[in-house]
PDB file of N, CA and C in Angstrom:
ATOM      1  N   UNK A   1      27.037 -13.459  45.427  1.00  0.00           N
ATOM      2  CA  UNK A   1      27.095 -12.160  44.772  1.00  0.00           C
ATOM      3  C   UNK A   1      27.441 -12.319  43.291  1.00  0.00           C
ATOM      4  N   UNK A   2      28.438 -13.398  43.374  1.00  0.00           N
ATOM      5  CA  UNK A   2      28.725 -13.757  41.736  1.00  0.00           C
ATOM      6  C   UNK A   2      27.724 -13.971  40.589  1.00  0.00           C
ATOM      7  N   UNK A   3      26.872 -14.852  41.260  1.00  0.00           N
ATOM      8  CA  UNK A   3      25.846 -15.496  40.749  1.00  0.00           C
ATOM      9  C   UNK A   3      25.157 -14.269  40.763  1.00  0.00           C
ATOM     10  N   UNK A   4      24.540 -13.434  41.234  1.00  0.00           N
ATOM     11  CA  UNK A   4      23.433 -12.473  40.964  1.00  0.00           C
ATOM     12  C   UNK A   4      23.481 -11.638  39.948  1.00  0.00           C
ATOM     13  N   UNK A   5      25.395 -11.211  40.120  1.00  0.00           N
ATOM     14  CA  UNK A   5      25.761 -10.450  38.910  1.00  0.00           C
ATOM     15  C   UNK A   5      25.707 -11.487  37.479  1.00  0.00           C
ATOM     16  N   UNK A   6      25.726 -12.296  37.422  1.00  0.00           N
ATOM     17  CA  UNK A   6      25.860 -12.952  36.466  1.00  0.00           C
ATOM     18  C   UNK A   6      24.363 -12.802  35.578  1.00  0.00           C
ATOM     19  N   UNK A   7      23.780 -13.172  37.146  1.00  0.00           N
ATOM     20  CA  UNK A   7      22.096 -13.387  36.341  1.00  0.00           C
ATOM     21  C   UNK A   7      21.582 -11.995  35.854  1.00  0.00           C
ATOM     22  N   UNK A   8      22.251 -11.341  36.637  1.00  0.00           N
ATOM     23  CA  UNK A   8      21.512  -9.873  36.213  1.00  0.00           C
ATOM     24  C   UNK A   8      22.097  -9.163  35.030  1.00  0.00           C
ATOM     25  N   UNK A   9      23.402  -9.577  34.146  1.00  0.00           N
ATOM     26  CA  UNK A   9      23.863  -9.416  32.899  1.00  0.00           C
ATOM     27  C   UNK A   9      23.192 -10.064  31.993  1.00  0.00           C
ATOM     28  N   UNK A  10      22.704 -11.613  32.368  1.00  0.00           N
ATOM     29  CA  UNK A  10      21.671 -12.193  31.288  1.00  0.00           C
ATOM     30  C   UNK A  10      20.071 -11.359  31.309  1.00  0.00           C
ATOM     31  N   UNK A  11      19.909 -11.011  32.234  1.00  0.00           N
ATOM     32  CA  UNK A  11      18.522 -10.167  32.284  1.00  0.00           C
ATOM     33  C   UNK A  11      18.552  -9.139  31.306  1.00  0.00           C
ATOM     34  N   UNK A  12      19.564  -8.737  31.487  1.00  0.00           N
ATOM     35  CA  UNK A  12      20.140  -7.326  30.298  1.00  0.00           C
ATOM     36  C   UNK A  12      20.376  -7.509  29.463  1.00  0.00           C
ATOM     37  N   UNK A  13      20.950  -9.047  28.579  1.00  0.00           N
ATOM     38  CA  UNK A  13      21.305  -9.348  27.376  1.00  0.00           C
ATOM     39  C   UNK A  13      19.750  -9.613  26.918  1.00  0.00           C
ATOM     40  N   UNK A  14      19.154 -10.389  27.603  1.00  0.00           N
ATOM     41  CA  UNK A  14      17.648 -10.642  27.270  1.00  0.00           C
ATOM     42  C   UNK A  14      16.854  -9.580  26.722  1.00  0.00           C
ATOM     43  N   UNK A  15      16.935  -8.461  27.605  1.00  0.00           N
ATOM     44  CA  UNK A  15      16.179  -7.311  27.256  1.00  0.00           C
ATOM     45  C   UNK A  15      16.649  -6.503  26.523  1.00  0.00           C
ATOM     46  N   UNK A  16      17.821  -6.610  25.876  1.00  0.00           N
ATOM     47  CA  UNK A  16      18.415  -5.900  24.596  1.00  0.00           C
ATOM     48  C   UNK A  16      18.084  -6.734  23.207  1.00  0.00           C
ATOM     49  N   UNK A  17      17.855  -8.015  23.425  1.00  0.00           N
ATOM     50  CA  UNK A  17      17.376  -8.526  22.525  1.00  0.00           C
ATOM     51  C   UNK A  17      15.982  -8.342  22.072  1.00  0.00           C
ATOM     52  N   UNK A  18      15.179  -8.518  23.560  1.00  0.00           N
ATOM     53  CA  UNK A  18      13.867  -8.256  23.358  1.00  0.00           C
ATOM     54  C   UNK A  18      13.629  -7.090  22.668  1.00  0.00           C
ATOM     55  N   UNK A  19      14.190  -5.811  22.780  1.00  0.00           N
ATOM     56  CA  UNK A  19      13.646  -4.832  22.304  1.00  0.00           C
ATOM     57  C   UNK A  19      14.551  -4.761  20.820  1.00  0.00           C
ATOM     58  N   UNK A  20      15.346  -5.111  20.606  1.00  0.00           N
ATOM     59  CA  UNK A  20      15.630  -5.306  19.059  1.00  0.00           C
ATOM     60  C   UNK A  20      14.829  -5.799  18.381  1.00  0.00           C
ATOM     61  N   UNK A  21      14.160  -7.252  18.947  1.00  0.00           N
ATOM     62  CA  UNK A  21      12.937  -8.140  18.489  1.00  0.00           C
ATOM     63  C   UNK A  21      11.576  -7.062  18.103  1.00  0.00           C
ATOM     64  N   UNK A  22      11.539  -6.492  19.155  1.00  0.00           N
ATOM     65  CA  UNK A  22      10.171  -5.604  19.134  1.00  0.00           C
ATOM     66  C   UNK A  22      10.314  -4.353  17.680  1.00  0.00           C
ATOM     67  N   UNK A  23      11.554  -3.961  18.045  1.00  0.00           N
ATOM     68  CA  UNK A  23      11.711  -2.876  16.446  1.00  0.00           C
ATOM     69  C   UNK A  23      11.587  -3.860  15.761  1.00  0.00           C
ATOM     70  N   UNK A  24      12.167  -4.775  15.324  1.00  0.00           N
ATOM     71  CA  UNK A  24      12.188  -5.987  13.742  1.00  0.00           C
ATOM     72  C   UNK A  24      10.770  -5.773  14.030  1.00  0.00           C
ATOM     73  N   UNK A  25       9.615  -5.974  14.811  1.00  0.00           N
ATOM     74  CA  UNK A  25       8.441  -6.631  14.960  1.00  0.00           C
ATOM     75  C   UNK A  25       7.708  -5.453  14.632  1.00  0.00           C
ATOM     76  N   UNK A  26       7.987  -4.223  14.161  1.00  0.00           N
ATOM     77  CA  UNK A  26       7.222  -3.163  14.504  1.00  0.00           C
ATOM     78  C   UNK A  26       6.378  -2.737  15.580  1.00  0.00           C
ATOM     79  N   UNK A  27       6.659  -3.195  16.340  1.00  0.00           N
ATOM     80  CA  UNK A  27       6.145  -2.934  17.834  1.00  0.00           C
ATOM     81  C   UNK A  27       6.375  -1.549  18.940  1.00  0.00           C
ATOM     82  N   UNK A  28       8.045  -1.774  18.241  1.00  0.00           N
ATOM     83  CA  UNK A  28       9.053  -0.204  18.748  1.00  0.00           C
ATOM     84  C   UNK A  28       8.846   0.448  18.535  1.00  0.00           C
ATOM     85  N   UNK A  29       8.951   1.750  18.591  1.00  0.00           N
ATOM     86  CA  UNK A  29       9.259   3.125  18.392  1.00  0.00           C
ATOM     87  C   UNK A  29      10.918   2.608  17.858  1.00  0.00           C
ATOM     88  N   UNK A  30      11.161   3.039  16.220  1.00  0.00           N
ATOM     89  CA  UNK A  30      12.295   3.016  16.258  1.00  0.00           C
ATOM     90  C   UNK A  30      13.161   3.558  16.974  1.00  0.00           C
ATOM     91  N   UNK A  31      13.179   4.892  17.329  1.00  0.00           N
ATOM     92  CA  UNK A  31      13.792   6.163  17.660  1.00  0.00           C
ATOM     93  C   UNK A  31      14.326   5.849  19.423  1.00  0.00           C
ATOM     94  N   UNK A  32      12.936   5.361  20.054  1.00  0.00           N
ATOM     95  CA  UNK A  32      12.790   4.928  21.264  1.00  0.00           C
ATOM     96  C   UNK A  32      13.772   3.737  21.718  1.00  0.00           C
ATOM     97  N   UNK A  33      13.564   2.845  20.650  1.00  0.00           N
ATOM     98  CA  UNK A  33      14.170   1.446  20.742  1.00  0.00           C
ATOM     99  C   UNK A  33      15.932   1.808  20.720  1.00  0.00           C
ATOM    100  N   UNK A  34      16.579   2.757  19.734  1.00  0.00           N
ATOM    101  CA  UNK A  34      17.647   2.852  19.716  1.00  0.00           C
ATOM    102  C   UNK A  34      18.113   3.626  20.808  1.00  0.00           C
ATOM    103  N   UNK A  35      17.553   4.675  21.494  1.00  0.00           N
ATOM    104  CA  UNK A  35      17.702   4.951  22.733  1.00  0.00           C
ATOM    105  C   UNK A  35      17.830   3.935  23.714  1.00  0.00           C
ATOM    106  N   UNK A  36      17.209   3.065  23.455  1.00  0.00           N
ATOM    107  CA  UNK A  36      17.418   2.232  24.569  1.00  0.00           C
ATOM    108  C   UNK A  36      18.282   1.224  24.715  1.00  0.00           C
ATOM    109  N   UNK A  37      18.576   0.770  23.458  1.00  0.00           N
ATOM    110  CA  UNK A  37      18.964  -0.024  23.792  1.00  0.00           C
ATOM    111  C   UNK A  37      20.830   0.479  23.627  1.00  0.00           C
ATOM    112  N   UNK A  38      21.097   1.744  23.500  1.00  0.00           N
ATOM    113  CA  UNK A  38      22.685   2.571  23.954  1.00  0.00           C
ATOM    114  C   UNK A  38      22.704   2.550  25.271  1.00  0.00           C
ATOM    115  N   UNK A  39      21.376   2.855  26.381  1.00  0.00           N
ATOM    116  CA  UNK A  39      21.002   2.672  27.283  1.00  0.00           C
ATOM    117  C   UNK A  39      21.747   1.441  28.036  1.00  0.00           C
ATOM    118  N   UNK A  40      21.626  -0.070  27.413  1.00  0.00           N
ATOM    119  CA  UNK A  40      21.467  -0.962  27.874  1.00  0.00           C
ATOM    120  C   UNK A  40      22.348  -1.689  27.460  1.00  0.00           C
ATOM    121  N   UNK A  41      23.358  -0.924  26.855  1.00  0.00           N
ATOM    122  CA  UNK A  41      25.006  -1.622  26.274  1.00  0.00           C
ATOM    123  C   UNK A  41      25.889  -1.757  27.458  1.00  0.00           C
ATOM    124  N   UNK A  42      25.563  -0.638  28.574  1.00  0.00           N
ATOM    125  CA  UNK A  42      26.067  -0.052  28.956  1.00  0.00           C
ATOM    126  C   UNK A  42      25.761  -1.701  30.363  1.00  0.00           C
ATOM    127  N   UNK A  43      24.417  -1.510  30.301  1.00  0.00           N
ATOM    128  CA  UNK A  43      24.447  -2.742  31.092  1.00  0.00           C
ATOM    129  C   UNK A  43      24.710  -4.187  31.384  1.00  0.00           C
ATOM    130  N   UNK A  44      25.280  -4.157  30.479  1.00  0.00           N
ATOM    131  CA  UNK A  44      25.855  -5.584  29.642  1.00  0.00           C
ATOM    132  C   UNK A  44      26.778  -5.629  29.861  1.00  0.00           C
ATOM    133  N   UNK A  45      27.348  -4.906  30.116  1.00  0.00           N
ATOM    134  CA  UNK A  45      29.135  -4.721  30.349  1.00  0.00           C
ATOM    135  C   UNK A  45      29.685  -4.218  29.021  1.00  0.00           C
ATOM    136  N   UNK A  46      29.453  -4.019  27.765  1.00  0.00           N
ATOM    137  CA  UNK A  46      30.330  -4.576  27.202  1.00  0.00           C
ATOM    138  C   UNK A  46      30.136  -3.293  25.712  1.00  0.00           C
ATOM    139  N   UNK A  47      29.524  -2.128  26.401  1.00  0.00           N
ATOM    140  CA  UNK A  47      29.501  -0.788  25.436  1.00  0.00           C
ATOM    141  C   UNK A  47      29.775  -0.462  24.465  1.00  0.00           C
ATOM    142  N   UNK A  48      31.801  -0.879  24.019  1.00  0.00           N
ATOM    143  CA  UNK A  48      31.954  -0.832  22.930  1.00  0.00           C
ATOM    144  C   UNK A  48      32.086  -1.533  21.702  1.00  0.00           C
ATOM    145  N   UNK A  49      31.225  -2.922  22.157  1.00  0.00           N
ATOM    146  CA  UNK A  49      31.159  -4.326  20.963  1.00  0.00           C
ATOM    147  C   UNK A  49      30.595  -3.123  19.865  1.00  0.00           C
ATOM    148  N   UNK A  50      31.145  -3.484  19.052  1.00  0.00           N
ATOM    149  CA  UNK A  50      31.150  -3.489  17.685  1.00  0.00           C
ATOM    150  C   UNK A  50      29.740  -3.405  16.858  1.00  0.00           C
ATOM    151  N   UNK A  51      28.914  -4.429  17.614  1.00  0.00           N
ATOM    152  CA  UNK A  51      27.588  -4.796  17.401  1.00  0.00           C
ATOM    153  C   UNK A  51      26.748  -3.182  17.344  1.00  0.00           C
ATOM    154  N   UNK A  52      27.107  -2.158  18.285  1.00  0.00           N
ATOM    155  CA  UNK A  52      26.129  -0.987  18.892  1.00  0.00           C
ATOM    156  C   UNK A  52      26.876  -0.079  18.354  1.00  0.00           C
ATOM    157  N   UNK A  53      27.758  -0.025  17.258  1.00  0.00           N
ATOM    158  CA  UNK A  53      28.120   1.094  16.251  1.00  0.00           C
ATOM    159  C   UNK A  53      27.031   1.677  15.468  1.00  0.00           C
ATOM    160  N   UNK A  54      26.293   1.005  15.234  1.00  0.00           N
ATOM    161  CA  UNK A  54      25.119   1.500  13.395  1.00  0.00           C
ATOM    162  C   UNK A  54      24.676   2.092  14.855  1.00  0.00           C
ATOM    163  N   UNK A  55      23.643   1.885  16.288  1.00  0.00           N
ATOM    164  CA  UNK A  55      22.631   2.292  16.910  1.00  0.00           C
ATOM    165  C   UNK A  55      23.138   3.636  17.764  1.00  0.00           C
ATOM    166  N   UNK A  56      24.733   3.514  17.827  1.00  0.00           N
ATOM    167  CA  UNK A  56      25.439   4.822  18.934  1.00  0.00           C
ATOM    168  C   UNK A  56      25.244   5.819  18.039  1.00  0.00           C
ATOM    169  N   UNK A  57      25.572   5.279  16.186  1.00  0.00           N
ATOM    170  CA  UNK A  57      25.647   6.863  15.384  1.00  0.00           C
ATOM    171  C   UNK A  57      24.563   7.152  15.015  1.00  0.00           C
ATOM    172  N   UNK A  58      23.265   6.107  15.228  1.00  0.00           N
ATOM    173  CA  UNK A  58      22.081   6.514  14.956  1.00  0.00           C
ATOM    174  C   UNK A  58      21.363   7.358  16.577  1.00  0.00           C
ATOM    175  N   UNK A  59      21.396   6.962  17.467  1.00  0.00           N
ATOM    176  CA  UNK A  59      21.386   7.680  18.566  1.00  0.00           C
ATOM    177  C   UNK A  59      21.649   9.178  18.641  1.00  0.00           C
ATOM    178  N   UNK A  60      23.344   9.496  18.308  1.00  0.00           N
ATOM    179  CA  UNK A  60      24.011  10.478  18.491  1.00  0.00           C
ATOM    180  C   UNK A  60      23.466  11.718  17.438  1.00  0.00           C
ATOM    181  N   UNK A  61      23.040  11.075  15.876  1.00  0.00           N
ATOM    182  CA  UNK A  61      22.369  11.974  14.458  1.00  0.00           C
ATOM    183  C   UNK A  61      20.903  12.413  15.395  1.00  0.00           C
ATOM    184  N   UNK A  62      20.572  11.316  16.047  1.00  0.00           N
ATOM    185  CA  UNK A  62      18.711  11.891  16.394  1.00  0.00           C
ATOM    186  C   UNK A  62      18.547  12.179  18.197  1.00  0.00           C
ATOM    187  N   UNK A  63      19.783  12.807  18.628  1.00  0.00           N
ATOM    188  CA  UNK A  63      19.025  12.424  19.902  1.00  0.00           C
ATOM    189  C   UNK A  63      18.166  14.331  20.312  1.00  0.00           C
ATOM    190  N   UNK A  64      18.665  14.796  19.308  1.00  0.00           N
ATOM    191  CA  UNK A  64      17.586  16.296  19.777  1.00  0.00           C
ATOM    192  C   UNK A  64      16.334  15.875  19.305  1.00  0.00           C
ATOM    193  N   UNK A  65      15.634  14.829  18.773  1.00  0.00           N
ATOM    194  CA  UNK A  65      14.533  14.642  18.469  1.00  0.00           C
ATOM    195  C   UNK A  65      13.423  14.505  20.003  1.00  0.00           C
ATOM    196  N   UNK A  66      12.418  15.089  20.154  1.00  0.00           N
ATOM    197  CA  UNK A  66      11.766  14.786  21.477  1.00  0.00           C
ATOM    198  C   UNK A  66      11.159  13.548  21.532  1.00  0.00           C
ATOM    199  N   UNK A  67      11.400  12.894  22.599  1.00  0.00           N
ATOM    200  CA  UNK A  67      10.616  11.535  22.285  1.00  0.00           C
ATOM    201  C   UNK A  67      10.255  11.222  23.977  1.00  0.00           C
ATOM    202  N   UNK A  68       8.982  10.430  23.905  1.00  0.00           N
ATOM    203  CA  UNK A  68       8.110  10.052  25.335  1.00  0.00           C
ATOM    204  C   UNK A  68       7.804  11.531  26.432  1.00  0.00           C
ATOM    205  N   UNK A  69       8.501  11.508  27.621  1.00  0.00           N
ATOM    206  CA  UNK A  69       8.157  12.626  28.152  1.00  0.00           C
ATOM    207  C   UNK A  69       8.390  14.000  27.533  1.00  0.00           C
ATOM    208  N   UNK A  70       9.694  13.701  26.861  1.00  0.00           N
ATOM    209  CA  UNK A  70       9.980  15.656  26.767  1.00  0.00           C
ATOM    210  C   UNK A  70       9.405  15.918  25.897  1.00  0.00           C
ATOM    211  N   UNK A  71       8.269  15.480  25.374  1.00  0.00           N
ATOM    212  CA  UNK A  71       7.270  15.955  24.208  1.00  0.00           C
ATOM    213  C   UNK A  71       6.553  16.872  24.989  1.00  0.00           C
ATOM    214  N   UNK A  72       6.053  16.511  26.099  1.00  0.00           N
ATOM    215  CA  UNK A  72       5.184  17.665  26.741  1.00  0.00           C
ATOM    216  C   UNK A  72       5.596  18.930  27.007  1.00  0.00           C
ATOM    217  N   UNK A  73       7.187  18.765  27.323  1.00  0.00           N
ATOM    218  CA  UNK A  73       7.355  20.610  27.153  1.00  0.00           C
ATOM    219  C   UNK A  73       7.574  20.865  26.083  1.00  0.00           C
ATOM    220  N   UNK A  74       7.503  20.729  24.840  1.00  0.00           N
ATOM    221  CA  UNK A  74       7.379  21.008  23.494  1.00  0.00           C
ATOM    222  C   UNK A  74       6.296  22.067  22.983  1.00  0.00           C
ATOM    223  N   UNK A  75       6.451  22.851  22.337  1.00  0.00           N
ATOM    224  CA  UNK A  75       5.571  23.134  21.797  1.00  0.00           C
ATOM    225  C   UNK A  75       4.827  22.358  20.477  1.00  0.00           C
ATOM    226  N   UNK A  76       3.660  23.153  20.547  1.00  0.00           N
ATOM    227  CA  UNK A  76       2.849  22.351  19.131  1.00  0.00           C
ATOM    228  C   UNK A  76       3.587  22.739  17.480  1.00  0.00           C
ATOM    229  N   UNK A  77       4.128  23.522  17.786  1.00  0.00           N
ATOM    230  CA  UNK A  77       4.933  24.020  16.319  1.00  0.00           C
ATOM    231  C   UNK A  77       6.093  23.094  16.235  1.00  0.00           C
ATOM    232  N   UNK A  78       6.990  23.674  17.643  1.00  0.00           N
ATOM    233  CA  UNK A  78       8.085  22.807  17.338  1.00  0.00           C
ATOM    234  C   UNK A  78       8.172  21.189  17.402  1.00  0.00           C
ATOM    235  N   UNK A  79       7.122  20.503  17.931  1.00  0.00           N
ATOM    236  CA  UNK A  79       7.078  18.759  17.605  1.00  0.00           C
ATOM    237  C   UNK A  79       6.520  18.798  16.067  1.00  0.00           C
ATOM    238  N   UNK A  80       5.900  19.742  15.410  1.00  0.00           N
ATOM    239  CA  UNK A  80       5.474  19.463  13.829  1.00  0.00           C
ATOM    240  C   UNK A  80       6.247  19.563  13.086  1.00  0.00           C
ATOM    241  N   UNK A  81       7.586  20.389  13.702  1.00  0.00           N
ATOM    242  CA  UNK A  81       8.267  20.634  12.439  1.00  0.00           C
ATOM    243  C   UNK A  81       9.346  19.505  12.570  1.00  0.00           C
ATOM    244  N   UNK A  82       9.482  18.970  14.190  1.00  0.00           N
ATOM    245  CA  UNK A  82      10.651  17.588  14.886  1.00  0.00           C
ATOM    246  C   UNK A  82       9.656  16.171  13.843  1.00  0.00           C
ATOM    247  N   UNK A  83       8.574  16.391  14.435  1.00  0.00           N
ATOM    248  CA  UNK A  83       8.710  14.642  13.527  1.00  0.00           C
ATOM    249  C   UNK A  83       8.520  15.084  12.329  1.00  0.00           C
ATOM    250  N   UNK A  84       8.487  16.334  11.447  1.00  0.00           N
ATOM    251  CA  UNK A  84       8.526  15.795  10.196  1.00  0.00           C
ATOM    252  C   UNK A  84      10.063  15.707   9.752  1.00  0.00           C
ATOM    253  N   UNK A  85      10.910  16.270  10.610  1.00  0.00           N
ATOM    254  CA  UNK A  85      12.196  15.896   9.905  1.00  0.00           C
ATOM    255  C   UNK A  85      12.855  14.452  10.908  1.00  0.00           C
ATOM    256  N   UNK A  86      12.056  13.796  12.246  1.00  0.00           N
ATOM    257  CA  UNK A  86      12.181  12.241  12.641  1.00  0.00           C
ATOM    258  C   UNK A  86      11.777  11.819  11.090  1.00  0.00           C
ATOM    259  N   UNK A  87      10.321  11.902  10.705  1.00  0.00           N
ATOM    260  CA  UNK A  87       9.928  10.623   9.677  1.00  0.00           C
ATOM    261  C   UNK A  87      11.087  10.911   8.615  1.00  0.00           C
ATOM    262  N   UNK A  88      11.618  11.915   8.100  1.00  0.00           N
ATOM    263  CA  UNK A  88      11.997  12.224   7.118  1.00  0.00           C
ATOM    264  C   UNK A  88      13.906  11.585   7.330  1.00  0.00           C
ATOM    265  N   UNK A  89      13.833  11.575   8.277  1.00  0.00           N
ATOM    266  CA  UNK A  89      15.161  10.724   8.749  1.00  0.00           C
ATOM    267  C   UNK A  89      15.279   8.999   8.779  1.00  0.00           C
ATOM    268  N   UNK A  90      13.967   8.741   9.493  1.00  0.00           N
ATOM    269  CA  UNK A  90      13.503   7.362   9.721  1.00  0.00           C
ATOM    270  C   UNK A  90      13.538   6.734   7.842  1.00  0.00           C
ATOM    271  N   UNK A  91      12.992   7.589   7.053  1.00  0.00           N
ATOM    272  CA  UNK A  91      12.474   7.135   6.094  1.00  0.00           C
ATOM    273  C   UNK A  91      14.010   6.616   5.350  1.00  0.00           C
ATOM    274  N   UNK A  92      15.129   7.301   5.741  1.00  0.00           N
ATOM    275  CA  UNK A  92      16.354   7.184   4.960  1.00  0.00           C
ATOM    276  C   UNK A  92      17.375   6.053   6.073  1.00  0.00           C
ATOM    277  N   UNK A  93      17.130   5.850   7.516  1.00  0.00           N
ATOM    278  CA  UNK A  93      17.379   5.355   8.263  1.00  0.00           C
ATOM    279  C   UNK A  93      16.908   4.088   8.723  1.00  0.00           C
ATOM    280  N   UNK A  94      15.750   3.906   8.195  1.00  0.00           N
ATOM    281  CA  UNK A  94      15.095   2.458   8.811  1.00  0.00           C
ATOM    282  C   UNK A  94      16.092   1.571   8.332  1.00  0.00           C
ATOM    283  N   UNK A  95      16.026   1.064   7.232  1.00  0.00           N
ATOM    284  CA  UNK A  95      17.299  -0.313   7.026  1.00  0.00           C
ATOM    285  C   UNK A  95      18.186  -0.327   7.617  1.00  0.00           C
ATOM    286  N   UNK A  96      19.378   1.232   7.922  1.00  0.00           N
ATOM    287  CA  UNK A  96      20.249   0.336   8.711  1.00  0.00           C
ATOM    288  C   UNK A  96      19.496   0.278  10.263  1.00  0.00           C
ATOM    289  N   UNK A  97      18.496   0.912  11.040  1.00  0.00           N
ATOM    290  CA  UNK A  97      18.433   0.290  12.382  1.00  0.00           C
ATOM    291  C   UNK A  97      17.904  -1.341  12.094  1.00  0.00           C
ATOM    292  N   UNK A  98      16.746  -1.519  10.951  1.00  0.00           N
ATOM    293  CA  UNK A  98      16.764  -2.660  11.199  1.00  0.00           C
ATOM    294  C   UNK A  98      18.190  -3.755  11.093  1.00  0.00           C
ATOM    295  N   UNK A  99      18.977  -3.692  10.248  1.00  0.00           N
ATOM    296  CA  UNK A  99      20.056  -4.261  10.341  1.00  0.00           C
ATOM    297  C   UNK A  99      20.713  -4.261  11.662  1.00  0.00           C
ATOM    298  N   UNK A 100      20.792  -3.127  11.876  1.00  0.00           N
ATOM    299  CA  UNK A 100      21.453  -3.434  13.122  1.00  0.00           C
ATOM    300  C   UNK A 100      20.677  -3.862  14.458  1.00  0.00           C
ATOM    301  N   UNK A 101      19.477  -4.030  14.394  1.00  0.00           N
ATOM    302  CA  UNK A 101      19.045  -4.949  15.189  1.00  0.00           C
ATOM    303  C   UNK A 101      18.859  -6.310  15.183  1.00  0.00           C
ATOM    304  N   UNK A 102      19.201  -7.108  13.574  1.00  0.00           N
ATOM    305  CA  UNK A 102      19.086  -7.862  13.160  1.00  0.00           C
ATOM    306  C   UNK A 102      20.572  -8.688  13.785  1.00  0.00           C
ATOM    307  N   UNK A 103      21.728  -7.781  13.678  1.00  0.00           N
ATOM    308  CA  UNK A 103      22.523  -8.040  14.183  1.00  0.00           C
ATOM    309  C   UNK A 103      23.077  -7.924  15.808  1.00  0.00           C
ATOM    310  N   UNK A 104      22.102  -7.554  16.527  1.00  0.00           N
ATOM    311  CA  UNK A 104      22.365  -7.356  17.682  1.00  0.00           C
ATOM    312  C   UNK A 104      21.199  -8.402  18.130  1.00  0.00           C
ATOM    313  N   UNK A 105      20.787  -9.420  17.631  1.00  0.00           N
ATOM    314  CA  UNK A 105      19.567 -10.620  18.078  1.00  0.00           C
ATOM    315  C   UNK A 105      20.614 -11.257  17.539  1.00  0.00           C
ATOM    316  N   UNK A 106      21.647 -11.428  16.708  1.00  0.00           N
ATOM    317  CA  UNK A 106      21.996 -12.657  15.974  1.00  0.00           C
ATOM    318  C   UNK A 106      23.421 -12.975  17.024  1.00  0.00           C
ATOM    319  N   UNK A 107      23.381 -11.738  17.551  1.00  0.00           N
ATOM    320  CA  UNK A 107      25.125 -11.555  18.155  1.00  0.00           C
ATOM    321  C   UNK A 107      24.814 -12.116  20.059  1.00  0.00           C
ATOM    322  N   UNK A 108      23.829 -11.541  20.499  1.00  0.00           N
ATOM    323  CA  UNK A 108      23.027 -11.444  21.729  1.00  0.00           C
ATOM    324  C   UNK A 108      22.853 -12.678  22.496  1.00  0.00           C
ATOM    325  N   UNK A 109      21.808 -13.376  21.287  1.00  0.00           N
ATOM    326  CA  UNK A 109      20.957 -14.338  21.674  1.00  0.00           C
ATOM    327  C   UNK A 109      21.542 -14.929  21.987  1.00  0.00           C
TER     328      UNK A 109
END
């Protein structure tokens, strides 16, 4: 049982990295990626490292933004007027998520 839990915390450190990798890579959905990976602090054990400060207050500033499913109950007005103030956030926000994913691959890995 030890062993499974063990392996299954590295599965989770893996995949918090991976998807940090994928935002650095432009691959992510920033917005998506930081959702997830508050998501996946949680699975790690270890929630309040230090490391997932820049991504909890970036989380917590954007999480009324609609993103993946709840776009569909959206209306067409109200997602035009949501991502123009996402991009308009992203645009002032990208450096620190990338930083802080930069630092959550450097801390992780």
């Amino acid at each position: 049982m030890k062993m499974e839990h063990t392996e299954n915390l590295a599965s989770k450190r893996h995949e918090l990295v991976t998807v940090a990798e994928a935002m650095l890579a432009g691959e992510a959905n920033l917005l998506e990626g930081v959702r997830r990976i508050c998501a996946l602090r949680f699975a790690v054990e270890d929630p309040e490292n230090e490391v997932f400060l820049a991504v909890r207050a970036i989380d917590s500033e954007t999480d009324h933004f609609p993103l993946g499913a709840m776009r569909a109950t959206c209306s067409p007005e109200y997602l035009k007027r949501a991502d123009g103030e996402m991009q308009a956030y992203l645009a002032d926000a990208r450096g620190a998520i990338l930083q802080a994913c930069r630092e959550i691959v450097r801390v992780l890995s």
